[in-house]
C-alpha atoms as a PDB file:
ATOM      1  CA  UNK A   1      39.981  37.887-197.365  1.00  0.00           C
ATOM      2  CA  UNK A   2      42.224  40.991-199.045  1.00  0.00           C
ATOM      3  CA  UNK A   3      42.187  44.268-196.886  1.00  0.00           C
ATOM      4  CA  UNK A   4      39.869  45.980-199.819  1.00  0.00           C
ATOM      5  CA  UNK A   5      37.031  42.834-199.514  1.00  0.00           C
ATOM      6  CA  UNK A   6      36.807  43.713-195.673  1.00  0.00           C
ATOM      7  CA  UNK A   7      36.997  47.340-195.627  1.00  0.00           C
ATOM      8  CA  UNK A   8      33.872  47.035-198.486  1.00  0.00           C
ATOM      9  CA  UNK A   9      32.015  44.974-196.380  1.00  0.00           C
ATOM     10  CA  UNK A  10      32.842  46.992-193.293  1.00  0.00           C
ATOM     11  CA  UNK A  11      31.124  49.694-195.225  1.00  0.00           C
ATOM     12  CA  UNK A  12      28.048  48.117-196.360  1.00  0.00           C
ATOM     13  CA  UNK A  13      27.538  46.872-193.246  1.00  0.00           C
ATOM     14  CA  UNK A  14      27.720  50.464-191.569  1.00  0.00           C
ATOM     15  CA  UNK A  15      25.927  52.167-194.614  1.00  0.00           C
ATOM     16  CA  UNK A  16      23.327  48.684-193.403  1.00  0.00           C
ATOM     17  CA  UNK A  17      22.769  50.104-189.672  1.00  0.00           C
ATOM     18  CA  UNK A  18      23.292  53.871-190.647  1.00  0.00           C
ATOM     19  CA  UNK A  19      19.888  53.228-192.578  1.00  0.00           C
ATOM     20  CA  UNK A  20      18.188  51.132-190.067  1.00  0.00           C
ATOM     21  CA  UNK A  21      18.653  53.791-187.787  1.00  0.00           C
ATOM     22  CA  UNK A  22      17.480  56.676-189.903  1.00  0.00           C
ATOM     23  CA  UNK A  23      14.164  56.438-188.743  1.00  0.00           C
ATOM     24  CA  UNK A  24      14.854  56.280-185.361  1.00  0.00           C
ATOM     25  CA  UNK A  25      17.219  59.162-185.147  1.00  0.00           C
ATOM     26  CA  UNK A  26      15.275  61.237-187.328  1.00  0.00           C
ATOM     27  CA  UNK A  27      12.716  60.682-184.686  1.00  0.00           C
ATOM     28  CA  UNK A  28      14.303  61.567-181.488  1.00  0.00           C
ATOM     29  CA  UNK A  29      15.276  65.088-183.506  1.00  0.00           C
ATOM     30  CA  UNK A  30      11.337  65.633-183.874  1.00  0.00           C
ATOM     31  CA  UNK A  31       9.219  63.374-181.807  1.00  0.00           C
ATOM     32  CA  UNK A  32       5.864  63.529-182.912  1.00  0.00           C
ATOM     33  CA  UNK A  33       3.107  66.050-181.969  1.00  0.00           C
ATOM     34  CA  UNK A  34       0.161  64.024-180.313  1.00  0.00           C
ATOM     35  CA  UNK A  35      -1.954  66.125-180.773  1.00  0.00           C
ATOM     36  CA  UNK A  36      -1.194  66.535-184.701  1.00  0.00           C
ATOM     37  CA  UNK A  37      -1.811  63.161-185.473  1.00  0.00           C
ATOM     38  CA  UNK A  38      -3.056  60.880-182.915  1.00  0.00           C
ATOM     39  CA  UNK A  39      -6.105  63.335-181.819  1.00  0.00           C
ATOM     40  CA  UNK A  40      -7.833  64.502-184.892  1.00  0.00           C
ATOM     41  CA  UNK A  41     -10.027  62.185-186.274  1.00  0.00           C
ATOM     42  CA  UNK A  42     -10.117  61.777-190.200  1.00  0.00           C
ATOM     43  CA  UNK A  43     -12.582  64.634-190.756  1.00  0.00           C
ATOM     44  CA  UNK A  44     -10.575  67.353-189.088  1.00  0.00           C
ATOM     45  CA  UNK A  45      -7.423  66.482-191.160  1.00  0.00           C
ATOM     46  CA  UNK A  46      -9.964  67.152-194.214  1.00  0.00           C
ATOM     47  CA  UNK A  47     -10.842  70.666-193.119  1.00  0.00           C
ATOM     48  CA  UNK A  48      -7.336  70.978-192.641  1.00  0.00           C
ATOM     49  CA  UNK A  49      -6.222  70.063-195.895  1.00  0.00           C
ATOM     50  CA  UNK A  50      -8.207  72.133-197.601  1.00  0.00           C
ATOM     51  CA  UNK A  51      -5.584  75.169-196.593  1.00  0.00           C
ATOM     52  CA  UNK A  52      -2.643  72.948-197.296  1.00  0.00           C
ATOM     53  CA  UNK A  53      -0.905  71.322-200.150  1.00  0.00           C
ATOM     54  CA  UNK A  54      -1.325  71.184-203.881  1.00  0.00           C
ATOM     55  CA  UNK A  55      -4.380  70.263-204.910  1.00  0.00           C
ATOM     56  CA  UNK A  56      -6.338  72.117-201.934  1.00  0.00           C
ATOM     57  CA  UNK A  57      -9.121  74.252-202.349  1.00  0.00           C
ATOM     58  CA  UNK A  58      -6.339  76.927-200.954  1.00  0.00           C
ATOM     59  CA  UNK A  59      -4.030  75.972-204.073  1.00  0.00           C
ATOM     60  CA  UNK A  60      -6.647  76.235-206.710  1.00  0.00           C
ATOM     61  CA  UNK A  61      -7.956  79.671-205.186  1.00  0.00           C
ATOM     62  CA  UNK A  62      -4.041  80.720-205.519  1.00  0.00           C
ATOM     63  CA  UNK A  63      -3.533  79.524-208.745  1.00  0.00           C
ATOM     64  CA  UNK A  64      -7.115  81.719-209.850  1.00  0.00           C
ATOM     65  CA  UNK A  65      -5.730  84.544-208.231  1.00  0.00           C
ATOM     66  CA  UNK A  66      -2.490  84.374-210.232  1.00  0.00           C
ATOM     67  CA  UNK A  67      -4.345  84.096-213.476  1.00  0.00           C
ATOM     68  CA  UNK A  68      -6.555  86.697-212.668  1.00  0.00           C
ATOM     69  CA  UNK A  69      -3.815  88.864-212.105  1.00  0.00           C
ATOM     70  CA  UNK A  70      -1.843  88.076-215.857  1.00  0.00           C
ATOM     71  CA  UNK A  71      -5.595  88.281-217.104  1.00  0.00           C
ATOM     72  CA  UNK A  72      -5.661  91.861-215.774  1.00  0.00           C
ATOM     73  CA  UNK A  73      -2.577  93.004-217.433  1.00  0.00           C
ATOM     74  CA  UNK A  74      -3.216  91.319-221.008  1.00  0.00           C
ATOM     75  CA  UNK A  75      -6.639  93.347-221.011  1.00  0.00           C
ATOM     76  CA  UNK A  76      -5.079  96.312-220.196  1.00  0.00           C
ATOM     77  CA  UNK A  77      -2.416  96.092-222.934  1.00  0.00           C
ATOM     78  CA  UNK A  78      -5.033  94.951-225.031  1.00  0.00           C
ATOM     79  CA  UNK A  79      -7.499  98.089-224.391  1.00  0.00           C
ATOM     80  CA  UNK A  80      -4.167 100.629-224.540  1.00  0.00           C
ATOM     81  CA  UNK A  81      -3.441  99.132-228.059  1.00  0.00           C
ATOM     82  CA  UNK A  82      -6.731  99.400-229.072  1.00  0.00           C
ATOM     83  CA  UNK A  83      -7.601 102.749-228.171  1.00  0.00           C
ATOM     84  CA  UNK A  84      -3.830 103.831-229.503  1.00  0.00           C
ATOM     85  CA  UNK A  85      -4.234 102.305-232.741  1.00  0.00           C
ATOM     86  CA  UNK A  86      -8.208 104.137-233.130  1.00  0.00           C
ATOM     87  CA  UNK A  87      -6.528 107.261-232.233  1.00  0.00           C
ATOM     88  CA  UNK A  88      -3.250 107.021-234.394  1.00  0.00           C
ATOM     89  CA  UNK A  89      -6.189 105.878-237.584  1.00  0.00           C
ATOM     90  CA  UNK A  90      -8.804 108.390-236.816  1.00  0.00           C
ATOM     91  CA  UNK A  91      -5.710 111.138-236.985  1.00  0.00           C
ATOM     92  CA  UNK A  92      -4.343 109.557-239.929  1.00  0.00           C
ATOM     93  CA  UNK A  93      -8.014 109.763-241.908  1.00  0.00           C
ATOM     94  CA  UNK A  94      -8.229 113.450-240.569  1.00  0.00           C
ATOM     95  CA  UNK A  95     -11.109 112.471-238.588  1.00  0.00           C
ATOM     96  CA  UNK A  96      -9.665 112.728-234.470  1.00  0.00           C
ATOM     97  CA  UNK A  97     -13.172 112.978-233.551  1.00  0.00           C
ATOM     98  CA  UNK A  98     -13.847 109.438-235.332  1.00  0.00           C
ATOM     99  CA  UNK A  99     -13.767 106.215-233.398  1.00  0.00           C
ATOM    100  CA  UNK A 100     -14.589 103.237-235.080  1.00  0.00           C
ATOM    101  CA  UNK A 101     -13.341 100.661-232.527  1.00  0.00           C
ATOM    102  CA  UNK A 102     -15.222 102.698-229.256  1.00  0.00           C
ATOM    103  CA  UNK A 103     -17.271  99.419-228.862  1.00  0.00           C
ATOM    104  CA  UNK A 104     -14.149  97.006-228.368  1.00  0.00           C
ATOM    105  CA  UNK A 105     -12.344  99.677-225.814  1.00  0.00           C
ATOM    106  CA  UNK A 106     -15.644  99.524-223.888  1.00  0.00           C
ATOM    107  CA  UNK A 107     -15.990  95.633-223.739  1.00  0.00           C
ATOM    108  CA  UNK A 108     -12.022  95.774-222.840  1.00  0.00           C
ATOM    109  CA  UNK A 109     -12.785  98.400-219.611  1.00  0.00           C
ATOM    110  CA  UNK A 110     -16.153  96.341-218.638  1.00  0.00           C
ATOM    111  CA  UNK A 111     -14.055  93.013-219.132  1.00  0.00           C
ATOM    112  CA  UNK A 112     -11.023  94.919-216.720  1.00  0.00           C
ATOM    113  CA  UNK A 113     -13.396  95.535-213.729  1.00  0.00           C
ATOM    114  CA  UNK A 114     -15.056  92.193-213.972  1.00  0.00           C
ATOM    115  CA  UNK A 115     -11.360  90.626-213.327  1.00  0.00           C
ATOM    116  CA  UNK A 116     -10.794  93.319-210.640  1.00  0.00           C
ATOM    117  CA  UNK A 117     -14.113  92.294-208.932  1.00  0.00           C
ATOM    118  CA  UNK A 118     -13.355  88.805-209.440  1.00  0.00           C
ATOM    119  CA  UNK A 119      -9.680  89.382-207.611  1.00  0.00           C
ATOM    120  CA  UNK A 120     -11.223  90.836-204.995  1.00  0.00           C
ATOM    121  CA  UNK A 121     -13.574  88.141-204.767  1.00  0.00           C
ATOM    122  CA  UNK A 122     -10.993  85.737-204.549  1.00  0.00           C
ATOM    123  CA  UNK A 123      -9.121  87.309-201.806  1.00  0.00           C
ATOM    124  CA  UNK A 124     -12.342  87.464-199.726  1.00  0.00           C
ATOM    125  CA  UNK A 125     -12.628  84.054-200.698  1.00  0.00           C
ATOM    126  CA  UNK A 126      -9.111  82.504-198.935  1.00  0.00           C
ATOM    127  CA  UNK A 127      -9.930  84.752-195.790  1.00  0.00           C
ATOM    128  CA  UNK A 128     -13.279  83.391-195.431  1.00  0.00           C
ATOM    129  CA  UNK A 129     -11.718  79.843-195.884  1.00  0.00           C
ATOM    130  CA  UNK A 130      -9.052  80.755-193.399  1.00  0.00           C
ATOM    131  CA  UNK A 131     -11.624  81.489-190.679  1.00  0.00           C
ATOM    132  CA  UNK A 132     -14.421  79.163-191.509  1.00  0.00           C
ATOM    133  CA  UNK A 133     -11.401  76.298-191.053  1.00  0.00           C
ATOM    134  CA  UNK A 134     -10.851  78.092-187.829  1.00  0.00           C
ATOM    135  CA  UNK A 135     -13.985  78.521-186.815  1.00  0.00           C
ATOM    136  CA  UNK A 136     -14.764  74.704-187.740  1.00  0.00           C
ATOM    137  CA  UNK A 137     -11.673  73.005-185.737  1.00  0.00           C
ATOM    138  CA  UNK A 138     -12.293  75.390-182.264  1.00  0.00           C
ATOM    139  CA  UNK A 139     -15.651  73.837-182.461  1.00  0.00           C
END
């Protein structure tokens, strides 16, 4: 065999037991925790996943949260325009003290402090989760 032929098969044969021992090494860094895994039966890693991951009840109460929180600010923008463009109309008919769209602006405010209460319903929501999942695995 050339030089080249060996040194390539020197090298797949090292690249061979580099990955056979992967697991092993990678192991002996991190040994595992018992009791993380070989204690909790399959119910307890349920409760646990539902603070953990995508698709957790954690992840879908974040993901609310965040569209609650773009909801908020398109409402707002949406009741400033309104009310701007009654105003700026009202002033151009020479009637300031005439608001045709008083009924939208309203719906707008109630609709902002719905989202609000639902925010803050949601954050009361992932503590409560936090501590019931406590409260359920110290038990």
């Amino acid at each position: 065999m050339k030089h080249s032929q060996q040194l390539v098969i020197c090298s797949a044969i090292s690249l061979a037991v580099g990955f056979a021992l992967a697991p092993t090494i990678s192991q002996a860094k991190h040994p595992p925790n018992p009791d993380a895994q070989g204690n909790l039966k399959r119910e307890e890693m349920m409760v646990m996943n539902l603070n953990h991951g995508p698709n957790s009840a954690r992840f879908y109460i974040a993901e609310s949260l965040h569209a609650t929180r773009i909801m908020e600010r398109d409402l707002d923008k949406a009741q400033q325009q309104v009310e701007q463009v009654d105003a700026a109309y009202a002033k151009a008919k020479n009637r300031p003290d005439d608001r045709s769209m008083q009924q939208t602006a309203g719906h707008l405010r109630n609709a902002l402090q719905e989202v609000r209460q639902l925010q803050s319903d949601l954050l009361d929501c992932a503590d409560q989760l936090s501590n019931d999942i406590k409260e359920t695995l110290i038990r």
